[in-house]
N, C-alpha and C. Protein backbone atom coordinates (compact mmCIF):
# COMPACT_ATOMS: atom_id res chain seq x y z
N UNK A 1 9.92 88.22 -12.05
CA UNK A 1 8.83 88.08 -11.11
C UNK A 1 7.59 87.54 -11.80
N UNK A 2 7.68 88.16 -12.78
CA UNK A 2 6.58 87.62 -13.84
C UNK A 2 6.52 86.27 -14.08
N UNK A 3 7.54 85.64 -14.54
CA UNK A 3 7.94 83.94 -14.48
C UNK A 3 7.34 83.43 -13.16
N UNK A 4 8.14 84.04 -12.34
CA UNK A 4 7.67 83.09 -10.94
C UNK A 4 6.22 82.96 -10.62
N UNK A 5 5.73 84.21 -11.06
CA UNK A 5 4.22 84.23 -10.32
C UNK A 5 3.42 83.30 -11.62
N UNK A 6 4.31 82.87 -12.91
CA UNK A 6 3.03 81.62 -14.02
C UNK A 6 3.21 80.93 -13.41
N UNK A 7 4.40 80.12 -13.19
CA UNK A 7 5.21 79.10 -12.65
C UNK A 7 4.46 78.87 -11.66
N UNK A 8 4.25 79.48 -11.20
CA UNK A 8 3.53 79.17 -9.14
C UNK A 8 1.89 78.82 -9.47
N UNK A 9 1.25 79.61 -10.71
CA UNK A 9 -0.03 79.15 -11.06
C UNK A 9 -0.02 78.04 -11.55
N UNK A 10 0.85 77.77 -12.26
CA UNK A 10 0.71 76.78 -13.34
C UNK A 10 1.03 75.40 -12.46
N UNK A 11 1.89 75.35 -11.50
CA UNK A 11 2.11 74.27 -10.44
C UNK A 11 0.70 74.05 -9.62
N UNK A 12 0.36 75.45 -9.36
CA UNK A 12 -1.04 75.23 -8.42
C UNK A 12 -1.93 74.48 -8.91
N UNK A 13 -2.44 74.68 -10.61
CA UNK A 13 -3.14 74.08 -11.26
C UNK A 13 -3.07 72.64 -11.40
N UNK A 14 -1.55 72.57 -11.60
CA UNK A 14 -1.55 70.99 -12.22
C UNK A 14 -1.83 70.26 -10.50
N UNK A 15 -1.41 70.50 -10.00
CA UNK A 15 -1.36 69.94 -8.52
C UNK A 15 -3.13 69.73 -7.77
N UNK A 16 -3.61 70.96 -8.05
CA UNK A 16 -5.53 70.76 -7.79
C UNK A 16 -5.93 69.76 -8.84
N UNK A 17 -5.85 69.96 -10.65
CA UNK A 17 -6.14 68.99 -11.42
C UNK A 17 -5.62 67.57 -10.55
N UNK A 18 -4.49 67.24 -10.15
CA UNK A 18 -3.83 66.01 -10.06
C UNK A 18 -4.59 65.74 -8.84
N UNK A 19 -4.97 65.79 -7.75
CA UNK A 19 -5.08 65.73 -5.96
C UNK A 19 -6.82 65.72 -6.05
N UNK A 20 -7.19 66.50 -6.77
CA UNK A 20 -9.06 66.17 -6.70
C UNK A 20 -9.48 65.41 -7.84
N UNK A 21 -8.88 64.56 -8.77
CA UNK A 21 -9.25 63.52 -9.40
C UNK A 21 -9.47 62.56 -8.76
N UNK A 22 -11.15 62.10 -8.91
CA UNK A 22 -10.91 60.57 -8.03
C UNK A 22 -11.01 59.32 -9.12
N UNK A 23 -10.54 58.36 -8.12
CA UNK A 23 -10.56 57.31 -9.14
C UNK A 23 -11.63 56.99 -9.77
N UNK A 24 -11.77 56.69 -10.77
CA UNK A 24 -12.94 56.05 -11.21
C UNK A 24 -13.44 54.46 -11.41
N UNK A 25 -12.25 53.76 -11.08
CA UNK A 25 -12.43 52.39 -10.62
C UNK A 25 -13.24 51.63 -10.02
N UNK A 26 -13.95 51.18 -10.29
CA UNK A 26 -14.74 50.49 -9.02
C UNK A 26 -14.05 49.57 -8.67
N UNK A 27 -14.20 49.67 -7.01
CA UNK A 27 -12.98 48.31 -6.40
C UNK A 27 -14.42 47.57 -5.99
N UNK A 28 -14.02 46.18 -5.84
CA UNK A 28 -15.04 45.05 -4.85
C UNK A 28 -15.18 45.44 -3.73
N UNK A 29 -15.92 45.77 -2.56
CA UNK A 29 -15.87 45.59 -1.28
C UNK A 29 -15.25 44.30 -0.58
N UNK A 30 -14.40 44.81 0.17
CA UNK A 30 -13.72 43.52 0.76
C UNK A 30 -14.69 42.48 1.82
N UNK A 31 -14.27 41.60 1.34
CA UNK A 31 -15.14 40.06 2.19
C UNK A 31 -14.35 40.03 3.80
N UNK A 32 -15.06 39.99 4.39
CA UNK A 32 -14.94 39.99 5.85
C UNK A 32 -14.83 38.19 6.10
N UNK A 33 -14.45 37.60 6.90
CA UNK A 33 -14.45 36.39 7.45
C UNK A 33 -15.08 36.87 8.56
N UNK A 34 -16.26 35.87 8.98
CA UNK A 34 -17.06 36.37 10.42
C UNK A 34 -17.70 34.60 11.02
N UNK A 35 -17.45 34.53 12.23
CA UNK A 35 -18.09 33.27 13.04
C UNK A 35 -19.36 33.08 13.02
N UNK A 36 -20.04 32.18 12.85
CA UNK A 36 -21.60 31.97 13.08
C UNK A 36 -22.15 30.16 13.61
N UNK A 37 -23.20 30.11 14.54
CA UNK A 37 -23.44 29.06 14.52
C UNK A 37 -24.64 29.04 13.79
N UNK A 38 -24.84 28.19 12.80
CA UNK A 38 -26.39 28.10 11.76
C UNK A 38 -27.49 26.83 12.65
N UNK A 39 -28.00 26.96 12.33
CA UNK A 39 -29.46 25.67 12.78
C UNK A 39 -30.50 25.37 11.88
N UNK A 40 -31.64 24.86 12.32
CA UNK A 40 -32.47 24.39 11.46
C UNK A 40 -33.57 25.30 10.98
N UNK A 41 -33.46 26.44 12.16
CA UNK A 41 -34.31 27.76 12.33
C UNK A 41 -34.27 28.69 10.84
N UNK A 42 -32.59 28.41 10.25
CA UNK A 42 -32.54 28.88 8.93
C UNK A 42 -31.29 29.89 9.44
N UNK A 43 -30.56 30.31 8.02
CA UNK A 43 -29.57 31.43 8.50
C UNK A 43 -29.79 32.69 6.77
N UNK A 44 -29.72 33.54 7.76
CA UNK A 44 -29.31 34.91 6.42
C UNK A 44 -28.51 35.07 6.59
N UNK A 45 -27.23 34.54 5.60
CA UNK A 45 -25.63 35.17 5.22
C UNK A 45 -25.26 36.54 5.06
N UNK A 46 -25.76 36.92 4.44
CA UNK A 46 -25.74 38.35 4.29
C UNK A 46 -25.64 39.06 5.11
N UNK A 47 -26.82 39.40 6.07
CA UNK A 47 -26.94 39.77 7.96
C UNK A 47 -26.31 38.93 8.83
N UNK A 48 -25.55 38.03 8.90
CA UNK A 48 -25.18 36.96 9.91
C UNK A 48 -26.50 36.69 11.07
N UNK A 49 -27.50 36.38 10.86
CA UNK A 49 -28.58 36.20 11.55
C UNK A 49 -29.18 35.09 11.25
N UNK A 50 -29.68 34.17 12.89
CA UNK A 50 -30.08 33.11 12.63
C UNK A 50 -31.20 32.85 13.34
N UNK A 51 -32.33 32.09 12.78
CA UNK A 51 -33.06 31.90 13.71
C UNK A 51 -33.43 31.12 14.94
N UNK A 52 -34.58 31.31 15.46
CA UNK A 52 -34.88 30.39 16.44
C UNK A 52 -35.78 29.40 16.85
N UNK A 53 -36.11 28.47 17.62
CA UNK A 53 -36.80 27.86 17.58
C UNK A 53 -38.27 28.48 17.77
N UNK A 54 -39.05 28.21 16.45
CA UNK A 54 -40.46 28.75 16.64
C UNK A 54 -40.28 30.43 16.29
N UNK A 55 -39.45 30.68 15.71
CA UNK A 55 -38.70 31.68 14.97
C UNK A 55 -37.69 31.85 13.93
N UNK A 56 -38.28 31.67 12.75
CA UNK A 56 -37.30 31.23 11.64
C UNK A 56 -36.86 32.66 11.27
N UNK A 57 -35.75 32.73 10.67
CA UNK A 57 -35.05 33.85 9.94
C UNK A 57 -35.82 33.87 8.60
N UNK A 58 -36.19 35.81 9.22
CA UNK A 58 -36.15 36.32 8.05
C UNK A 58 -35.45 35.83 6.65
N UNK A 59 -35.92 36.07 5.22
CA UNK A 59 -35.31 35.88 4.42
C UNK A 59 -34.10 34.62 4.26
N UNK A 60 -34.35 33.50 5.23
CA UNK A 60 -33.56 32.59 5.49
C UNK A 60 -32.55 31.91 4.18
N UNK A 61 -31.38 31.68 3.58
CA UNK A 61 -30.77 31.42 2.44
C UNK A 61 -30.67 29.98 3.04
N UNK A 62 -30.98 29.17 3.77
CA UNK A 62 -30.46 27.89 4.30
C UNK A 62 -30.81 27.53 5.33
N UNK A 63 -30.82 25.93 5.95
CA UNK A 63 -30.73 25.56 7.43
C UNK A 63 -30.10 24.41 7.30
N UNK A 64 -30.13 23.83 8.72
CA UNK A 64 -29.29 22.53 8.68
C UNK A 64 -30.39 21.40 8.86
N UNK A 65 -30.25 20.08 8.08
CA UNK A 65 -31.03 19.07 8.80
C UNK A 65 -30.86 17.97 8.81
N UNK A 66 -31.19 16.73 9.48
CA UNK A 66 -30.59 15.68 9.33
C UNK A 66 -31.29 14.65 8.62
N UNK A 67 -32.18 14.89 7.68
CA UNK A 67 -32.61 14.20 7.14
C UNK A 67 -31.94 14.00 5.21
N UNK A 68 -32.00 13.24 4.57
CA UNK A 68 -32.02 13.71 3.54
C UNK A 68 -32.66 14.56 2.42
N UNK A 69 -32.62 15.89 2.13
CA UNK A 69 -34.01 16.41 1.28
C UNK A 69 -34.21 16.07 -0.04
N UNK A 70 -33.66 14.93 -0.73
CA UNK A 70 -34.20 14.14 -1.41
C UNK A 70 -35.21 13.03 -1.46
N UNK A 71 -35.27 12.80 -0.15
CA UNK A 71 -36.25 11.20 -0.09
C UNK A 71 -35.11 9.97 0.24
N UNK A 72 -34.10 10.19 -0.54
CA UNK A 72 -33.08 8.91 -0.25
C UNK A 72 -32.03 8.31 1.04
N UNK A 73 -33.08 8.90 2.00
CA UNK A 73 -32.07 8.15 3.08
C UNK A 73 -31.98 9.53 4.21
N UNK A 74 -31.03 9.68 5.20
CA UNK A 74 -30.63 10.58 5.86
C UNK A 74 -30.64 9.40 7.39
N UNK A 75 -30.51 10.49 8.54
CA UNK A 75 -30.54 10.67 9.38
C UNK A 75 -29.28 9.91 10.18
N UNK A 76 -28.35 10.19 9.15
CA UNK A 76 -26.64 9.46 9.17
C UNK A 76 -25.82 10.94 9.20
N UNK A 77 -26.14 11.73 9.50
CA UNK A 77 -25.43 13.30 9.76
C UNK A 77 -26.29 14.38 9.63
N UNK A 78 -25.47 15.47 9.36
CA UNK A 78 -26.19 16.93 9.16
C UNK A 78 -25.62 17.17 7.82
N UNK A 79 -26.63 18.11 7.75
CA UNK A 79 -26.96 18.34 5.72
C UNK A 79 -27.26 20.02 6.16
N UNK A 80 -26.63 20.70 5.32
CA UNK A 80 -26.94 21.96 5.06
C UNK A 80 -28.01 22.15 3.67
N UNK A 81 -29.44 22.85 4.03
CA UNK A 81 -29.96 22.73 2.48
C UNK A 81 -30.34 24.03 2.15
N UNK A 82 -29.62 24.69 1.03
CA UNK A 82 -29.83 25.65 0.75
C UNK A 82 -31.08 25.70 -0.16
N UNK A 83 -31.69 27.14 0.15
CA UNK A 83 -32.95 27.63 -0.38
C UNK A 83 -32.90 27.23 -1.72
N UNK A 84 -31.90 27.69 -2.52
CA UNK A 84 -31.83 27.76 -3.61
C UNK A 84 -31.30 26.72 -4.41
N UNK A 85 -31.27 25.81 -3.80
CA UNK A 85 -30.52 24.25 -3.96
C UNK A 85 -29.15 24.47 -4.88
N UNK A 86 -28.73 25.19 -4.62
CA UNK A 86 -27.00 25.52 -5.43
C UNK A 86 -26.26 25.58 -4.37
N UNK A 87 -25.41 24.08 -3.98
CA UNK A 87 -24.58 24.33 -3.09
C UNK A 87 -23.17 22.95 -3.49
N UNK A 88 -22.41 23.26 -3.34
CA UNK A 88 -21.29 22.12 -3.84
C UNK A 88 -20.34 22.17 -2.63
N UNK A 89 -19.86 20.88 -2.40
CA UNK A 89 -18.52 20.76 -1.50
C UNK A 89 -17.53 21.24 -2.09
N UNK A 90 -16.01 21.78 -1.84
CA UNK A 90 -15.44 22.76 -1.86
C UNK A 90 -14.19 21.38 -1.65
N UNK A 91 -13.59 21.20 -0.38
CA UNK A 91 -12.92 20.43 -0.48
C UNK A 91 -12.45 21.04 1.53
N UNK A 92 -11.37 20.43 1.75
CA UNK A 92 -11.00 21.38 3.28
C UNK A 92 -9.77 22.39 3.18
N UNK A 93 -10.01 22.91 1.93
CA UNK A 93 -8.77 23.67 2.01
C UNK A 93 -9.22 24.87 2.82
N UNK A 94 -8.23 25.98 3.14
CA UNK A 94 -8.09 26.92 3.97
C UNK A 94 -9.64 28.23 3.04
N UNK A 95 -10.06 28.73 4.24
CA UNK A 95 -11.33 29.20 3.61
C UNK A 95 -11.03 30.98 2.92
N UNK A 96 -9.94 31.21 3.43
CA UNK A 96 -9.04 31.95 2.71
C UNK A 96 -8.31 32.29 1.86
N UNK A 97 -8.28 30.53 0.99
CA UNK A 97 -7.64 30.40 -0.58
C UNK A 97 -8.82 30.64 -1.26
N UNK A 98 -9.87 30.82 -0.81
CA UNK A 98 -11.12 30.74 -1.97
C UNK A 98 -11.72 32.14 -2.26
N UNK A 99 -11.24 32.69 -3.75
CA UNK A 99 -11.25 33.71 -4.42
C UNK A 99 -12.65 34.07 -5.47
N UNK A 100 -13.07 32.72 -5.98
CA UNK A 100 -14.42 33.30 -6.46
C UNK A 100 -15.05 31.27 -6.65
N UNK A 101 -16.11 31.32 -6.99
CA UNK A 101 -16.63 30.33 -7.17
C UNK A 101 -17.05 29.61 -8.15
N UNK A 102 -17.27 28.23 -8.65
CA UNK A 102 -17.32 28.06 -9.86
C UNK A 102 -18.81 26.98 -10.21
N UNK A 103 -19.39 28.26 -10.70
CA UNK A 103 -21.06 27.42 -10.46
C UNK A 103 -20.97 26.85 -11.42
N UNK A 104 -20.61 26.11 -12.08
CA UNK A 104 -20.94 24.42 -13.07
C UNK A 104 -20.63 23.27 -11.92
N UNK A 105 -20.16 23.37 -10.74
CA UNK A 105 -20.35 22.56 -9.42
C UNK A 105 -21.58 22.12 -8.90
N UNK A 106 -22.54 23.67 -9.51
CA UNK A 106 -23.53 23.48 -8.08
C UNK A 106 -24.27 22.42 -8.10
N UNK A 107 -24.80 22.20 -6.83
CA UNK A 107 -25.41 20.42 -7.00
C UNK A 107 -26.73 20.86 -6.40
N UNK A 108 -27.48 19.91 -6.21
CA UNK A 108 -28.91 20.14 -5.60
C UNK A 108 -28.92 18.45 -4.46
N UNK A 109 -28.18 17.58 -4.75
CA UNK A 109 -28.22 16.72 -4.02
C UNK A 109 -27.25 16.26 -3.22
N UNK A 110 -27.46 16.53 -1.98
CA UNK A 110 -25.97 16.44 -0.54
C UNK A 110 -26.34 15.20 -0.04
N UNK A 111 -27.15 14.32 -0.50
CA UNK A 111 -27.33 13.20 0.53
C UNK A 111 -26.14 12.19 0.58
N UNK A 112 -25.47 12.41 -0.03
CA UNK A 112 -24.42 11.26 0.18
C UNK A 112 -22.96 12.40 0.82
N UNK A 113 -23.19 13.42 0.92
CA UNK A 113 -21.92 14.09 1.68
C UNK A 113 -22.82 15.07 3.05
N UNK A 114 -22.85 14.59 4.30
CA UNK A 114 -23.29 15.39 5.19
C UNK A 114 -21.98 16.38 5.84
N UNK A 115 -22.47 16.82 6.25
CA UNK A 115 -21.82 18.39 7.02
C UNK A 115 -20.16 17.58 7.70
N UNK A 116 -18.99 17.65 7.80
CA UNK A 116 -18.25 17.06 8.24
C UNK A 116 -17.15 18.46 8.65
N UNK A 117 -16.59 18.40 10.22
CA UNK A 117 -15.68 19.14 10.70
C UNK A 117 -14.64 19.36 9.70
N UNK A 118 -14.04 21.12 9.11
CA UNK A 118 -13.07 20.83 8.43
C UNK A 118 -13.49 20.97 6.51
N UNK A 119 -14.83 20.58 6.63
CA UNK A 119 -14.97 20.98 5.09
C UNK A 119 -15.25 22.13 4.60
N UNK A 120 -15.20 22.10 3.17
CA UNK A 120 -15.49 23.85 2.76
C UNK A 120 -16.60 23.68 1.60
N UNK A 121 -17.97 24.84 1.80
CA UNK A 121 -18.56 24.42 1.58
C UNK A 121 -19.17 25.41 1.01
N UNK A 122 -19.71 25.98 -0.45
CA UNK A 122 -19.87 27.10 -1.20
C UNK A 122 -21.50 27.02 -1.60
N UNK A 123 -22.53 28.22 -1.33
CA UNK A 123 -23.97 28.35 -2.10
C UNK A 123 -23.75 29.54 -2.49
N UNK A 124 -25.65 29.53 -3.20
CA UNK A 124 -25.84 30.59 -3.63
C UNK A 124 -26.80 30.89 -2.56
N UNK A 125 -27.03 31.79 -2.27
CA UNK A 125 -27.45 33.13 -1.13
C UNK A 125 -28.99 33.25 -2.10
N UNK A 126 -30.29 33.46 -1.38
CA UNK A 126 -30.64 34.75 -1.93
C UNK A 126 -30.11 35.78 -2.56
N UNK A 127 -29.26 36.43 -1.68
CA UNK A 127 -29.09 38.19 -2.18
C UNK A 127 -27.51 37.75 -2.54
N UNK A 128 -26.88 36.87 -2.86
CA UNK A 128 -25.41 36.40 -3.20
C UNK A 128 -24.92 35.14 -2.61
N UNK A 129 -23.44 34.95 -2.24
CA UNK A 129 -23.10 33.90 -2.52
C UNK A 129 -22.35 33.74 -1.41
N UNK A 130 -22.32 32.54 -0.44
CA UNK A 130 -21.71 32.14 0.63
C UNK A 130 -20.16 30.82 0.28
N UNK A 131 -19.33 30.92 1.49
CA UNK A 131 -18.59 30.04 0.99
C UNK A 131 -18.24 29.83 2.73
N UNK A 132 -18.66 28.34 3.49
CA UNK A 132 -18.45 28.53 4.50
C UNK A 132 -17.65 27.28 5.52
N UNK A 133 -16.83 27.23 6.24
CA UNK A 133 -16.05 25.83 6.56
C UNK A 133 -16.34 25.52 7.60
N UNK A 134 -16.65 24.18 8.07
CA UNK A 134 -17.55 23.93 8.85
C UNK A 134 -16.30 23.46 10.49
N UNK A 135 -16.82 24.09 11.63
CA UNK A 135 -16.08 24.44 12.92
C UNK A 135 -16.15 23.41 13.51
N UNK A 136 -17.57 23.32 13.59
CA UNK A 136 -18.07 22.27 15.03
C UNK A 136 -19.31 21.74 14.85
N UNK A 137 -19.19 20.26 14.81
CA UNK A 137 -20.74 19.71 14.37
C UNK A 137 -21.52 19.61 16.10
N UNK A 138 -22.18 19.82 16.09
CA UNK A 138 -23.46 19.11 17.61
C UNK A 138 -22.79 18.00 18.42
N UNK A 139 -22.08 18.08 19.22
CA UNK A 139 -22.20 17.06 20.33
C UNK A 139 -23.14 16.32 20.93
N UNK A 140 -24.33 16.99 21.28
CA UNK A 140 -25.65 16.61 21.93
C UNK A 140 -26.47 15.54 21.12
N UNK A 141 -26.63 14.43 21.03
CA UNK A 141 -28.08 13.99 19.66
C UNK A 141 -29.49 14.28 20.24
N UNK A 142 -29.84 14.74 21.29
CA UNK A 142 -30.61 14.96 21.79
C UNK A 142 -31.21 16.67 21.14
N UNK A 143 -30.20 17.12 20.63
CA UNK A 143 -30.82 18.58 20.73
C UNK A 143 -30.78 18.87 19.07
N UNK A 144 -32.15 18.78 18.61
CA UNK A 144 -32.62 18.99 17.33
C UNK A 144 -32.82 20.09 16.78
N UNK A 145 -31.67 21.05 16.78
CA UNK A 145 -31.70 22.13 16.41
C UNK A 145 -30.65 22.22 15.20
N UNK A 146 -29.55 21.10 15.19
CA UNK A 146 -28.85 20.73 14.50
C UNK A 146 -27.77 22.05 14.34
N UNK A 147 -27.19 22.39 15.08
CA UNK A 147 -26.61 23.78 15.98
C UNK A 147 -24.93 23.31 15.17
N UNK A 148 -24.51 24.12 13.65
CA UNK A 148 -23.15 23.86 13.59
C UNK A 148 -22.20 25.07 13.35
N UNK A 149 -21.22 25.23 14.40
CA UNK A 149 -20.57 26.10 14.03
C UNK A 149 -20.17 26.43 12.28
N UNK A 150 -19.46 27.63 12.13
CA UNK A 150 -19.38 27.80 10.79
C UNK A 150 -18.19 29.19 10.78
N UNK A 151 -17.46 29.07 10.18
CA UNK A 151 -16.54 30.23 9.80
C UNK A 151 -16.83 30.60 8.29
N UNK A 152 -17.22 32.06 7.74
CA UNK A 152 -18.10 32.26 6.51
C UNK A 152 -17.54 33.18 5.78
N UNK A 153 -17.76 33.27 4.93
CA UNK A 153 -17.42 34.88 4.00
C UNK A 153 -18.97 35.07 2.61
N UNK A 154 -19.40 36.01 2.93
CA UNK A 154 -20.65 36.43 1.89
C UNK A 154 -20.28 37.35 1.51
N UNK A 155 -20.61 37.04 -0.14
CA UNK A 155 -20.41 38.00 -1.19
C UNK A 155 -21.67 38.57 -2.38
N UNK A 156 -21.58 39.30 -2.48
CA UNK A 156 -23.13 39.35 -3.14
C UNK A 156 -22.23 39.78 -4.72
N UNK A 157 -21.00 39.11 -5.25
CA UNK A 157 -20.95 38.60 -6.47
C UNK A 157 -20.40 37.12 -6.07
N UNK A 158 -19.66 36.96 -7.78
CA UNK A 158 -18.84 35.59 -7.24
C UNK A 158 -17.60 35.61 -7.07
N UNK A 159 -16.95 36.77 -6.71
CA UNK A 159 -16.13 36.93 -5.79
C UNK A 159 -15.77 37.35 -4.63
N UNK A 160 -14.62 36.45 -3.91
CA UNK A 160 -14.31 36.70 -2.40
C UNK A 160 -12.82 37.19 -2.21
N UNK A 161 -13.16 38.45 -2.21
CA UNK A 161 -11.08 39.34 -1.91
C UNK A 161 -11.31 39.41 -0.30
């Protein structure tokens, strides 16, 4: 009886030691894929929030415009220009193969590649790092808001799980 009743402690023990250990790992938070249409108003990646006309976003990481923000030309498409001028074309692969990012890309000058249905398209964020493929450019030329869909994932490292 004596046996049984260590035996039964000694299981209890190892079993509480084993069951209330937590990991100590830090995992990444997983990247969400989420819809957005961006404009010229500006967009925060982070919040999925965009602004409006005569109402710019808070903390804005970007907008769209059709000019060139170099001086050299434009008004031959839409240009995404990020705040932080770190933004590189990506290519049109699926926005779901893209696992982390590789800033010796980043560029500061888009005037010769505007916004095109289908591309994939990676910045740096304010508060982290966007990677986003572009849905639907403006139908309208009339409406200067420069309104483009966007399918996104924000990460506030440089990786996207």
């Amino acid at each position: 009886m004596k046996k049984f009743f260590i035996t039964g402690l000694l299981l209890t023990a190892i079993s509480f030691a084993f069951f209330s250990c937590k990991d100590d790992a830090t995992t990444e938070p997983t990247v969400t894929t989420k819809t957005i249409t961006i404009n010229h108003w500006g967009v925060d990646w982070s919040k999925g929030v965009v602004g409006t006309e005569g109402n710019d976003a808070p903390e804005a990481d970007g907008e769209t415009i059709n000019w060139c923000p170099n001086g050299a030309g434009g008004g031959s498409g839409i240009y995404y220009r990020a705040r932080t001028e770190k933004l590189y074309r990506i290519n049109t692969a699926a926005l779901s193969s893209i696992t982390t990012l590789d800033t010796t890309k980043w560029d500061d000058d888009v005037c010769d590649t505007p916004l095109t249905n289908g591309d994939l398209w990676a910045a740096k964020a304010l508060d982290g790092f966007v990677v986003f493929k572009v849905l639907e450019l403006p139908t309208d030329p009339n409406d200067f808001n420069w309104k483009v869909k966007v399918e996104y994932k924000f990460s506030t490292t440089l990786t996207f799980n």
